[in-house]
N, C-alpha and C. Protein backbone atom coordinates (compact mmCIF):
# COMPACT_ATOMS: atom_id res chain seq x y z
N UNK A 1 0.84 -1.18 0.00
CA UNK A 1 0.00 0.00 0.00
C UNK A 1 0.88 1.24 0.00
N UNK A 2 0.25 2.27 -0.36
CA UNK A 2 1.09 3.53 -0.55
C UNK A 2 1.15 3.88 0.22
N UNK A 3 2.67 4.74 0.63
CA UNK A 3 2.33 5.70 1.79
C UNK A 3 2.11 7.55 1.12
N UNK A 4 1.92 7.48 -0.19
CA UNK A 4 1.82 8.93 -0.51
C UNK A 4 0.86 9.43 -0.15
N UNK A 5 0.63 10.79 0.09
CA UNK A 5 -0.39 11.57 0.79
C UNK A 5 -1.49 12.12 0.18
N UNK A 6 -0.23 12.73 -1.42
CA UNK A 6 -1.13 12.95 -2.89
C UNK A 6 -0.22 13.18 -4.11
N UNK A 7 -0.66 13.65 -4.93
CA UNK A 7 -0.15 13.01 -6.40
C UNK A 7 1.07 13.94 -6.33
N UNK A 8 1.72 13.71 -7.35
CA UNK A 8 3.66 14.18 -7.70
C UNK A 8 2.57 15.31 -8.87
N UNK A 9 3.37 16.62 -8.68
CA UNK A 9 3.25 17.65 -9.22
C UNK A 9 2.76 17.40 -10.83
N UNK A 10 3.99 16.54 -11.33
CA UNK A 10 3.61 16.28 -12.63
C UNK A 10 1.86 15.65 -12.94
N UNK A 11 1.78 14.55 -12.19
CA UNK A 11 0.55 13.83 -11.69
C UNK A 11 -0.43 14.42 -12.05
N UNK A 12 -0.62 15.60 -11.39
CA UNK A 12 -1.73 16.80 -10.84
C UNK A 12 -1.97 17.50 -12.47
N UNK A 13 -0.55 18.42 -12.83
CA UNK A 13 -0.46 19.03 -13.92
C UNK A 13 -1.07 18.31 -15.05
N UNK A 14 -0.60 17.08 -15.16
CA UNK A 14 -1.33 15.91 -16.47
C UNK A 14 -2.61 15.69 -15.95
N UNK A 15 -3.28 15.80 -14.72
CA UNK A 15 -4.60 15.51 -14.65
C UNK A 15 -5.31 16.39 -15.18
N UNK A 16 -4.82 17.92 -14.93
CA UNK A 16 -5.89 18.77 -14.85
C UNK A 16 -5.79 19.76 -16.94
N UNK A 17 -4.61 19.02 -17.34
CA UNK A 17 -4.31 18.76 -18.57
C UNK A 17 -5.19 18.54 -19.61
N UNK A 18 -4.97 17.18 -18.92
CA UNK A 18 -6.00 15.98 -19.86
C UNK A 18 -7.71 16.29 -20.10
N UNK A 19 -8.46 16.96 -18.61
CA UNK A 19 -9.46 17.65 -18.25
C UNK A 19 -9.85 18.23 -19.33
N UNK A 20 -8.95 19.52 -19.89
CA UNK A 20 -9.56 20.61 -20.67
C UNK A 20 -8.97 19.78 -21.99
N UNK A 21 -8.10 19.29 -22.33
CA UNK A 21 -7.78 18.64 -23.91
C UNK A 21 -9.19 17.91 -24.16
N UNK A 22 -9.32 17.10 -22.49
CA UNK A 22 -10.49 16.25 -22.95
C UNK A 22 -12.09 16.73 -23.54
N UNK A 23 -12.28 17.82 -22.66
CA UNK A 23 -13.58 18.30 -22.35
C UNK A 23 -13.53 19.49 -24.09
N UNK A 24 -12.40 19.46 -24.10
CA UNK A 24 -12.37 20.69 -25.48
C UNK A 24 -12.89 19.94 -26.61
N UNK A 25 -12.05 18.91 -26.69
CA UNK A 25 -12.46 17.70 -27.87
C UNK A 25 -13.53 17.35 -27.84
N UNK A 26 -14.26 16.74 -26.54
CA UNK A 26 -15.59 16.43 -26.85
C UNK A 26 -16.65 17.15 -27.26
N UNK A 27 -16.42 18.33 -26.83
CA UNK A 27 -17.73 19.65 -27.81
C UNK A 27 -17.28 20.26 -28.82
N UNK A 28 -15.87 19.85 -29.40
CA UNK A 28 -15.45 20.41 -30.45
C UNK A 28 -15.70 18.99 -31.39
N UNK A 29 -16.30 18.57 -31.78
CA UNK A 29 -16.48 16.93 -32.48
C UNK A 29 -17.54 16.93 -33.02
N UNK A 30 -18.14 18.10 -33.21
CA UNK A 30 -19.54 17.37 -34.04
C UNK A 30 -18.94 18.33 -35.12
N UNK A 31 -19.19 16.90 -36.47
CA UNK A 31 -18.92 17.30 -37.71
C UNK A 31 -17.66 16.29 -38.06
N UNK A 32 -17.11 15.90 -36.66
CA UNK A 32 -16.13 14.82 -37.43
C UNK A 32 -15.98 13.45 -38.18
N UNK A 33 -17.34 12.88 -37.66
CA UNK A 33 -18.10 12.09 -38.33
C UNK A 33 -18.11 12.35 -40.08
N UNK A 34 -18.44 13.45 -40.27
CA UNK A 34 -18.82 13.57 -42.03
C UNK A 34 -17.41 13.99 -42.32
N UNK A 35 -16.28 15.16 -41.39
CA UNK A 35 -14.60 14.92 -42.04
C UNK A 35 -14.33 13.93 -42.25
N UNK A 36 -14.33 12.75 -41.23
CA UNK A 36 -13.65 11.38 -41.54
C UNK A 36 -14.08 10.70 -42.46
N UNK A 37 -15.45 10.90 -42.76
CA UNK A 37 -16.20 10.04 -44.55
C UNK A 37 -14.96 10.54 -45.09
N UNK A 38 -15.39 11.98 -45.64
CA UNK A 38 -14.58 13.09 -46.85
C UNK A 38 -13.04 12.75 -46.50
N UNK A 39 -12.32 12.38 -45.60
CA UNK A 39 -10.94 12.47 -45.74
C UNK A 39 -10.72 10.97 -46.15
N UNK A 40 -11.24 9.84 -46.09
CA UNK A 40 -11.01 8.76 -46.14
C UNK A 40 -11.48 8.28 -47.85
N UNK A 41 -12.92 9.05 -48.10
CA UNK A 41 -13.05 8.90 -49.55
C UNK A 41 -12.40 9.08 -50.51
N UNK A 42 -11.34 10.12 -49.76
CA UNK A 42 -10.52 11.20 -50.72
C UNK A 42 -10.86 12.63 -51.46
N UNK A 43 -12.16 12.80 -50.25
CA UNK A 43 -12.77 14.29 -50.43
C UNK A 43 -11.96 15.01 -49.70
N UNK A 44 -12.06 16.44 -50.34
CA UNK A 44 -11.50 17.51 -49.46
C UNK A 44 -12.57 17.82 -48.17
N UNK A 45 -11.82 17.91 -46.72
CA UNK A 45 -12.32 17.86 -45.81
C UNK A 45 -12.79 19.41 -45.71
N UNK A 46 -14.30 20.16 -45.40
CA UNK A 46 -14.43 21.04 -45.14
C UNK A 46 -14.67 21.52 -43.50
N UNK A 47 -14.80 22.17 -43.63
CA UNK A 47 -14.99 22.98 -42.24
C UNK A 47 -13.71 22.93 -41.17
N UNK A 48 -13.32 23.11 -40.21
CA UNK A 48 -12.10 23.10 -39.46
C UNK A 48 -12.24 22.23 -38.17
N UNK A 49 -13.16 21.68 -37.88
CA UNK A 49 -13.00 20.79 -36.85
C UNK A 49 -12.39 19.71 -36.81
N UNK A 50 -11.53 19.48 -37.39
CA UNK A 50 -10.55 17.81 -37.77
C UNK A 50 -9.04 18.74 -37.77
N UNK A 51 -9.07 19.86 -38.17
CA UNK A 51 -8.09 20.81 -37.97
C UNK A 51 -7.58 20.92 -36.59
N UNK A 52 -8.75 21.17 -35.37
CA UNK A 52 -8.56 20.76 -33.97
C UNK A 52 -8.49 19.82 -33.26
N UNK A 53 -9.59 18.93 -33.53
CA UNK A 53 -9.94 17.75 -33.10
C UNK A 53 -8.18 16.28 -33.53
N UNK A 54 -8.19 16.17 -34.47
CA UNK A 54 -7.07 15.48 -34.56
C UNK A 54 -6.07 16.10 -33.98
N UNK A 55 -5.29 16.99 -33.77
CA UNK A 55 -4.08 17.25 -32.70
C UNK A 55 -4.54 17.34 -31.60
N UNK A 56 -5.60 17.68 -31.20
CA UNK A 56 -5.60 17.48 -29.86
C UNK A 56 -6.00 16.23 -29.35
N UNK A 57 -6.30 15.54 -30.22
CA UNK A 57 -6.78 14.17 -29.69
C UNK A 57 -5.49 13.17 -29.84
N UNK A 58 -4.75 13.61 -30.52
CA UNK A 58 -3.15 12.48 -30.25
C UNK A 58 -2.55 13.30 -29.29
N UNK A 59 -2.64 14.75 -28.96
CA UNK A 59 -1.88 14.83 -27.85
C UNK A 59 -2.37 14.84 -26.16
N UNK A 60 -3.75 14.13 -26.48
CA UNK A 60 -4.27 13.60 -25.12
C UNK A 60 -4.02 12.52 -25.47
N UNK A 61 -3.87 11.61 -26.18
CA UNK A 61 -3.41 9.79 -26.49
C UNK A 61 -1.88 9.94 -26.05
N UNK A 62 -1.01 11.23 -26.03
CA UNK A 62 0.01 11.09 -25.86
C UNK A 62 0.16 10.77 -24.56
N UNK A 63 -0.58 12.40 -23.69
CA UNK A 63 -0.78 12.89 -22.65
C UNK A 63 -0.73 11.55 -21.34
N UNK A 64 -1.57 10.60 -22.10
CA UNK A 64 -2.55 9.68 -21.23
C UNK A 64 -1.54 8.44 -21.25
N UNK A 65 -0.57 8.05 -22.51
CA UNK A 65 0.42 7.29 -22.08
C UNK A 65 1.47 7.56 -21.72
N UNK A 66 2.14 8.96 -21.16
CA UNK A 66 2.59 9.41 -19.81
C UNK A 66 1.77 9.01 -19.03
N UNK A 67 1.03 9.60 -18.42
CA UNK A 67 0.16 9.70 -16.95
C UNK A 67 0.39 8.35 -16.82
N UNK A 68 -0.18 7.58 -17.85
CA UNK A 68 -0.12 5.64 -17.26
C UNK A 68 1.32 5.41 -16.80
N UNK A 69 2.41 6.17 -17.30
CA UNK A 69 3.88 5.51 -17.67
C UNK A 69 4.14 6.14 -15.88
N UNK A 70 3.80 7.02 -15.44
CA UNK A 70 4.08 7.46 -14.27
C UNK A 70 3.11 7.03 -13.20
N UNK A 71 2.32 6.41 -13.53
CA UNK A 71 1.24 6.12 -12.55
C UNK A 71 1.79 4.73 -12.19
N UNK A 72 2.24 3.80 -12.93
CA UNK A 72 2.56 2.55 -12.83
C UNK A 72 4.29 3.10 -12.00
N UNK A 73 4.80 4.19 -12.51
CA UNK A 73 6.18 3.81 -11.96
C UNK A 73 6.70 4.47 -10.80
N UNK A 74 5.44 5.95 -10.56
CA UNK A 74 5.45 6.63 -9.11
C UNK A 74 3.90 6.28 -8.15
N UNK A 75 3.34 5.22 -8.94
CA UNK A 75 2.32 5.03 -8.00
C UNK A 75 1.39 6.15 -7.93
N UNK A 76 0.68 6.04 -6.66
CA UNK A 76 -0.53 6.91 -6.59
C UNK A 76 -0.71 7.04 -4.89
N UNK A 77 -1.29 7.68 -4.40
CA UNK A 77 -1.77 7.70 -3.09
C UNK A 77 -2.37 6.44 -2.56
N UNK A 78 -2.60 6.56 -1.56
CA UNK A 78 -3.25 5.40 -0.68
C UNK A 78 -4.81 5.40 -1.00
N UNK A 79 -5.93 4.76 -0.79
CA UNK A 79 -7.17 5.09 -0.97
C UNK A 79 -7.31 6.44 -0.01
N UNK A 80 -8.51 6.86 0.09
CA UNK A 80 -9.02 7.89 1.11
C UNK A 80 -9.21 6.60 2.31
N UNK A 81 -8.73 7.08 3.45
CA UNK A 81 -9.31 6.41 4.58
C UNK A 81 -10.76 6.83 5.27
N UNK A 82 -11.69 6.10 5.41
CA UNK A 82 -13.03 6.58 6.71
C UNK A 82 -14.32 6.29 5.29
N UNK A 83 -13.80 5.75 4.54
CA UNK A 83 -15.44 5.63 3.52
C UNK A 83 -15.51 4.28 3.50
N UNK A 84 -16.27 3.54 2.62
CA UNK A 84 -16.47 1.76 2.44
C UNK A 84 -15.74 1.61 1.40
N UNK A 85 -15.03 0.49 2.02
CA UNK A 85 -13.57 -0.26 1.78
C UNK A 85 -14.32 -0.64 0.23
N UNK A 86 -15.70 -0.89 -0.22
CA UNK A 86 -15.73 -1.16 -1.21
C UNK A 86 -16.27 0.24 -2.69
N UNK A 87 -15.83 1.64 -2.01
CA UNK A 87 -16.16 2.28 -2.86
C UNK A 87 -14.56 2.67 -3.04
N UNK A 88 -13.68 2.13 -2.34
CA UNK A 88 -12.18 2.47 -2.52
C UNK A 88 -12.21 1.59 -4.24
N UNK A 89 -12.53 0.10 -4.00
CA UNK A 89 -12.20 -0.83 -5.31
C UNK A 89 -12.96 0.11 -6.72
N UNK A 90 -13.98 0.37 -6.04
CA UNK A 90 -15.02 1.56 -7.32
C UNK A 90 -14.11 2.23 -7.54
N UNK A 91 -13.64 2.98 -7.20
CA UNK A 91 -13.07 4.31 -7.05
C UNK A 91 -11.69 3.43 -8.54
N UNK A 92 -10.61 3.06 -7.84
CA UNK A 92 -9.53 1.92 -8.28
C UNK A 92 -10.31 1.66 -9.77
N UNK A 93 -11.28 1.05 -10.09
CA UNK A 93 -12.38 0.27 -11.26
C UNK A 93 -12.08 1.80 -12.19
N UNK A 94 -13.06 2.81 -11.62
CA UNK A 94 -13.12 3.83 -11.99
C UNK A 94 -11.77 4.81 -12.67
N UNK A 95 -11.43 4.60 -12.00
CA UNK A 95 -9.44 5.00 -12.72
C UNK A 95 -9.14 4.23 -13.93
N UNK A 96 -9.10 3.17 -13.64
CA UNK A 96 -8.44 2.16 -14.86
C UNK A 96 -9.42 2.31 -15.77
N UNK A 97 -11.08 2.42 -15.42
CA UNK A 97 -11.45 2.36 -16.96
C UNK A 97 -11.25 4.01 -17.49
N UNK A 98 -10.98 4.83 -16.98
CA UNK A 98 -10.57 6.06 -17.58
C UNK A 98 -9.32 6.10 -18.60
N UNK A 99 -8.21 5.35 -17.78
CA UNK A 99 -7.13 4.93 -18.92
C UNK A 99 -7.44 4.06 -19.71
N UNK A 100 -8.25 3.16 -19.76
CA UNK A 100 -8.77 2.27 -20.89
C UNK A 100 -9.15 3.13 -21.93
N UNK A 101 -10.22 4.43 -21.62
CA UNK A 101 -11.04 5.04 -22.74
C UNK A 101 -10.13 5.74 -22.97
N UNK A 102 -9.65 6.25 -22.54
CA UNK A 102 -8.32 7.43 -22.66
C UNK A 102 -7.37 7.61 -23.60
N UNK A 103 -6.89 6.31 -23.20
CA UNK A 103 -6.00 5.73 -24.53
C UNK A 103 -6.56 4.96 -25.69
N UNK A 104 -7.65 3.92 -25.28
CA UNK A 104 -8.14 3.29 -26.56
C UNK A 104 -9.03 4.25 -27.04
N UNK A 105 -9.82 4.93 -26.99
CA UNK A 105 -10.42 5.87 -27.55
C UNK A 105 -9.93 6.80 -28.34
N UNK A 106 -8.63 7.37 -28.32
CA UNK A 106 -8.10 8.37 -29.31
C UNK A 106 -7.28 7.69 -30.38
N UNK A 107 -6.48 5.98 -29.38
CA UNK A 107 -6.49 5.24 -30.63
C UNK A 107 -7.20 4.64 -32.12
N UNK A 108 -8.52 4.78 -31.39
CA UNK A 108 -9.74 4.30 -32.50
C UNK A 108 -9.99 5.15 -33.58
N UNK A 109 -9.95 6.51 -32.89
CA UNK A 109 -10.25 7.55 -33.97
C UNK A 109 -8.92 8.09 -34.71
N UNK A 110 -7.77 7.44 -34.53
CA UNK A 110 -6.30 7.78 -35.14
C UNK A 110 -6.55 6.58 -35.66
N UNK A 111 -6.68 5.22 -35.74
CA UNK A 111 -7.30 4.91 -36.45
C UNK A 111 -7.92 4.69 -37.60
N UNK A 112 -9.02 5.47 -37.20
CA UNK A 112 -10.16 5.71 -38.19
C UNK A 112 -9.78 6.68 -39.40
N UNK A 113 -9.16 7.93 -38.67
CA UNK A 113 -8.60 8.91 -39.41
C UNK A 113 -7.44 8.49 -40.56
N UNK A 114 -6.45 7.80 -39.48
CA UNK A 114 -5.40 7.91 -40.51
C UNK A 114 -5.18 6.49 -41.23
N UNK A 115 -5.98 5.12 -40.87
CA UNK A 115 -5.64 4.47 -41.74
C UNK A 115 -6.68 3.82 -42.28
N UNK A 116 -8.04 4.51 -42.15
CA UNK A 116 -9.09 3.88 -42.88
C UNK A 116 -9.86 3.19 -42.14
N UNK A 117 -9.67 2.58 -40.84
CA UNK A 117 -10.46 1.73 -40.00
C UNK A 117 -11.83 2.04 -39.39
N UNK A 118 -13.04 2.25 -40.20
CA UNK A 118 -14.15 2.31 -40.21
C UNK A 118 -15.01 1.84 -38.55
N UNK A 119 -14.57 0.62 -38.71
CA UNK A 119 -15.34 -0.19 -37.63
C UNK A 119 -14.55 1.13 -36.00
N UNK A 120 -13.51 1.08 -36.45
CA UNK A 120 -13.05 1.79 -34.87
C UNK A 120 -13.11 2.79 -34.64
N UNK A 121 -13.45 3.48 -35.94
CA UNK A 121 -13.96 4.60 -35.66
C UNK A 121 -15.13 4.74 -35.16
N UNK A 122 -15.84 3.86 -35.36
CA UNK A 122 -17.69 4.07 -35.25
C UNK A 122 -17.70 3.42 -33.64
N UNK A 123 -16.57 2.84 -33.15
CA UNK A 123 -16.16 2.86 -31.62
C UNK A 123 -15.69 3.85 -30.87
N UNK A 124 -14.81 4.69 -31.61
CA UNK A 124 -14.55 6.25 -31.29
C UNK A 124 -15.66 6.94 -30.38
N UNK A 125 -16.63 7.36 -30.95
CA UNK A 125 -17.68 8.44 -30.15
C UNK A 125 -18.14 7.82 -29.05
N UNK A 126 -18.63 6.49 -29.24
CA UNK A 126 -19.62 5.82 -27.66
C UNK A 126 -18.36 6.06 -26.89
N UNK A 127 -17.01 5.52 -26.86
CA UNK A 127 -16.31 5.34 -25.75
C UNK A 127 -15.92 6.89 -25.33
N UNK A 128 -15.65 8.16 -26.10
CA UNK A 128 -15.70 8.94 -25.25
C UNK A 128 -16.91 9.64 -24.58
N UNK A 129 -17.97 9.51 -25.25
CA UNK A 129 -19.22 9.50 -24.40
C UNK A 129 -19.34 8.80 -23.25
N UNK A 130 -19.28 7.73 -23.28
CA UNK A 130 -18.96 6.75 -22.11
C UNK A 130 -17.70 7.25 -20.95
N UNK A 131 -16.83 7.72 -21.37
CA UNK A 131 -15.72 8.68 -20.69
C UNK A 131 -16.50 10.16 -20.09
N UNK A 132 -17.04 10.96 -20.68
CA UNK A 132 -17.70 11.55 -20.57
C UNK A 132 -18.79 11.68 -19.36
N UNK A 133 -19.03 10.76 -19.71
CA UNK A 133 -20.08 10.27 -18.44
C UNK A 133 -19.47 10.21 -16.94
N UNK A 134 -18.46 9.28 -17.34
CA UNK A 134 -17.97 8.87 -16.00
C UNK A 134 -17.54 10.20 -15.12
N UNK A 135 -16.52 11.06 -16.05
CA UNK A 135 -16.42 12.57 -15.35
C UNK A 135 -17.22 12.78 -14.28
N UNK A 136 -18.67 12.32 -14.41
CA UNK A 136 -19.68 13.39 -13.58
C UNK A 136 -19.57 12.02 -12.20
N UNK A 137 -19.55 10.58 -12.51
CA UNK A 137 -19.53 9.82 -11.55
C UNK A 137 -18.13 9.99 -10.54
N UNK A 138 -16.97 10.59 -11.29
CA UNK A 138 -15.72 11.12 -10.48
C UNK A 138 -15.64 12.36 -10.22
N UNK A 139 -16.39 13.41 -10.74
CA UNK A 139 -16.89 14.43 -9.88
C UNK A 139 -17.12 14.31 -8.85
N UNK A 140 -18.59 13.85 -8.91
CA UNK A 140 -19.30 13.50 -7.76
C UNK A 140 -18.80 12.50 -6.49
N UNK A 141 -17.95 11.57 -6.46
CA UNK A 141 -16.76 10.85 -5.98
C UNK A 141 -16.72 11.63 -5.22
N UNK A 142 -15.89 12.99 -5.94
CA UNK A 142 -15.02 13.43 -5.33
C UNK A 142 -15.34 14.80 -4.44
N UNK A 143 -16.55 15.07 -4.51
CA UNK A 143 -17.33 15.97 -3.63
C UNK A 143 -18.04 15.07 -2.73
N UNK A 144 -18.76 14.25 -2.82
CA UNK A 144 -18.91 13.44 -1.38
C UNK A 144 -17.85 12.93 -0.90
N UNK A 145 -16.41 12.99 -1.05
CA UNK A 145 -15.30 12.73 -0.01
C UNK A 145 -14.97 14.39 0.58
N UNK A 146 -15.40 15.40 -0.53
CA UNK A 146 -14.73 16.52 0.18
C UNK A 146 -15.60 17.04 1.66
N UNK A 147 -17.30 16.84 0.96
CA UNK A 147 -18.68 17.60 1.61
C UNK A 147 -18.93 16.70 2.43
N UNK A 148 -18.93 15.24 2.42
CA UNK A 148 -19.79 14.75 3.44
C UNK A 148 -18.92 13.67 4.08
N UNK A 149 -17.83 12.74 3.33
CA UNK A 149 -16.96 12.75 4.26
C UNK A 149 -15.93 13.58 4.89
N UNK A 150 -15.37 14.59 4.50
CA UNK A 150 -14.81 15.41 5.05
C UNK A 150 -13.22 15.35 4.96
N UNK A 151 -13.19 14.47 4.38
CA UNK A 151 -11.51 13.95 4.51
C UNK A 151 -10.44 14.95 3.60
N UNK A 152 -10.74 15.56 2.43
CA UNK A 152 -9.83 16.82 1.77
C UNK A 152 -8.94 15.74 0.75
N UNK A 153 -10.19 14.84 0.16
CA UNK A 153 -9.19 14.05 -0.89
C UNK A 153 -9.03 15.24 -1.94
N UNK A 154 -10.12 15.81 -2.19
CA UNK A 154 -9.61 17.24 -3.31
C UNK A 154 -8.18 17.67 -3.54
N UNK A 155 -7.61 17.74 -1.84
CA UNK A 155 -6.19 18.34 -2.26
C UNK A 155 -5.25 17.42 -2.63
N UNK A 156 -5.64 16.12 -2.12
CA UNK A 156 -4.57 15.04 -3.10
C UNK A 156 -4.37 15.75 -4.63
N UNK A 157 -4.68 16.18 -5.70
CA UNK A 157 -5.02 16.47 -6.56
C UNK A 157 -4.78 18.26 -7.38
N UNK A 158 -4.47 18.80 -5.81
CA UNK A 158 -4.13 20.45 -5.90
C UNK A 158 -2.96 20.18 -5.67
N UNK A 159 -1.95 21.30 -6.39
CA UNK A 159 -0.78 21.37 -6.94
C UNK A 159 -0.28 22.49 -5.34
């Protein structure tokens, strides 16, 4: 078990990183659906959202295999102590499938984009929707440890 208190500077910085790359991409994405037809048909792609959307989406695929590369090799904090031992494993569940979507998700649509792979692309959108989602279930996590258990896991997380 860990004895860290809270995350390594870098940790924090790539979390709160990944946040806005993430949250930018997902409302910047409608329309990429009909770029990726047109770029793959060999149409000229109009409008500019594939202009954004593709760099920022390999450099959160980048982003996210750091964070894993340091998470595995500086670890992480201890759970929060004083809640149920089984919303710690949630919590744990909840992490890993974030790096699952994180990384396989921008893989699908790099992918899709750059080598034609249809099927993974059309896996692309549910899984960051599905990512998406979860945000509000690790939000919320993380305000009933601040509000009602009381414990200040928040600042694990402040720089």
């Amino acid at each position: 078990m860990s004895s860290k208190t809270k995350y390594a500077p870098t940790q924090i910085a790539l979390h709160w990183v990944i946040v806005l790359l993430f949250y930018f991409n997902y409302f910047v994405s409608e329309g990429m659906g009909r770029a990726n037809y047109q770029h793959n048909s060999g149409q000229p792609v109009t409008g500019s959202v594939a202009e954004w959307h593709i760099p920022v989406g390999l450099a959160l695929l980048g982003l996210m295999i750091l964070r894993l590369f340091l998470r595995l090799r500086d670890g992480v904090p201890a759970p929060a102590q004083g809640g149920d031992p089984r919303f710690a494993k949630l919590a744990e569940a909840l992490h890993w499938a974030f790096y699952a979507l994180l990384i396989l998700g921008p893989m699908a649509g790099a992918a899709s984009w750059f080598f034609g792979m249809r099927s993974l692309g059309e896996l692309h959108g549910p899984m960051m929707s599905l990512a998406f989602f979860l945000t509000f279930a690790h939000i919320g996590a993380a305000l009933y440890h601040q509000f009602w258990l009381k414990d200040n896991l928040i600042a694990r997380m402040r720089a």
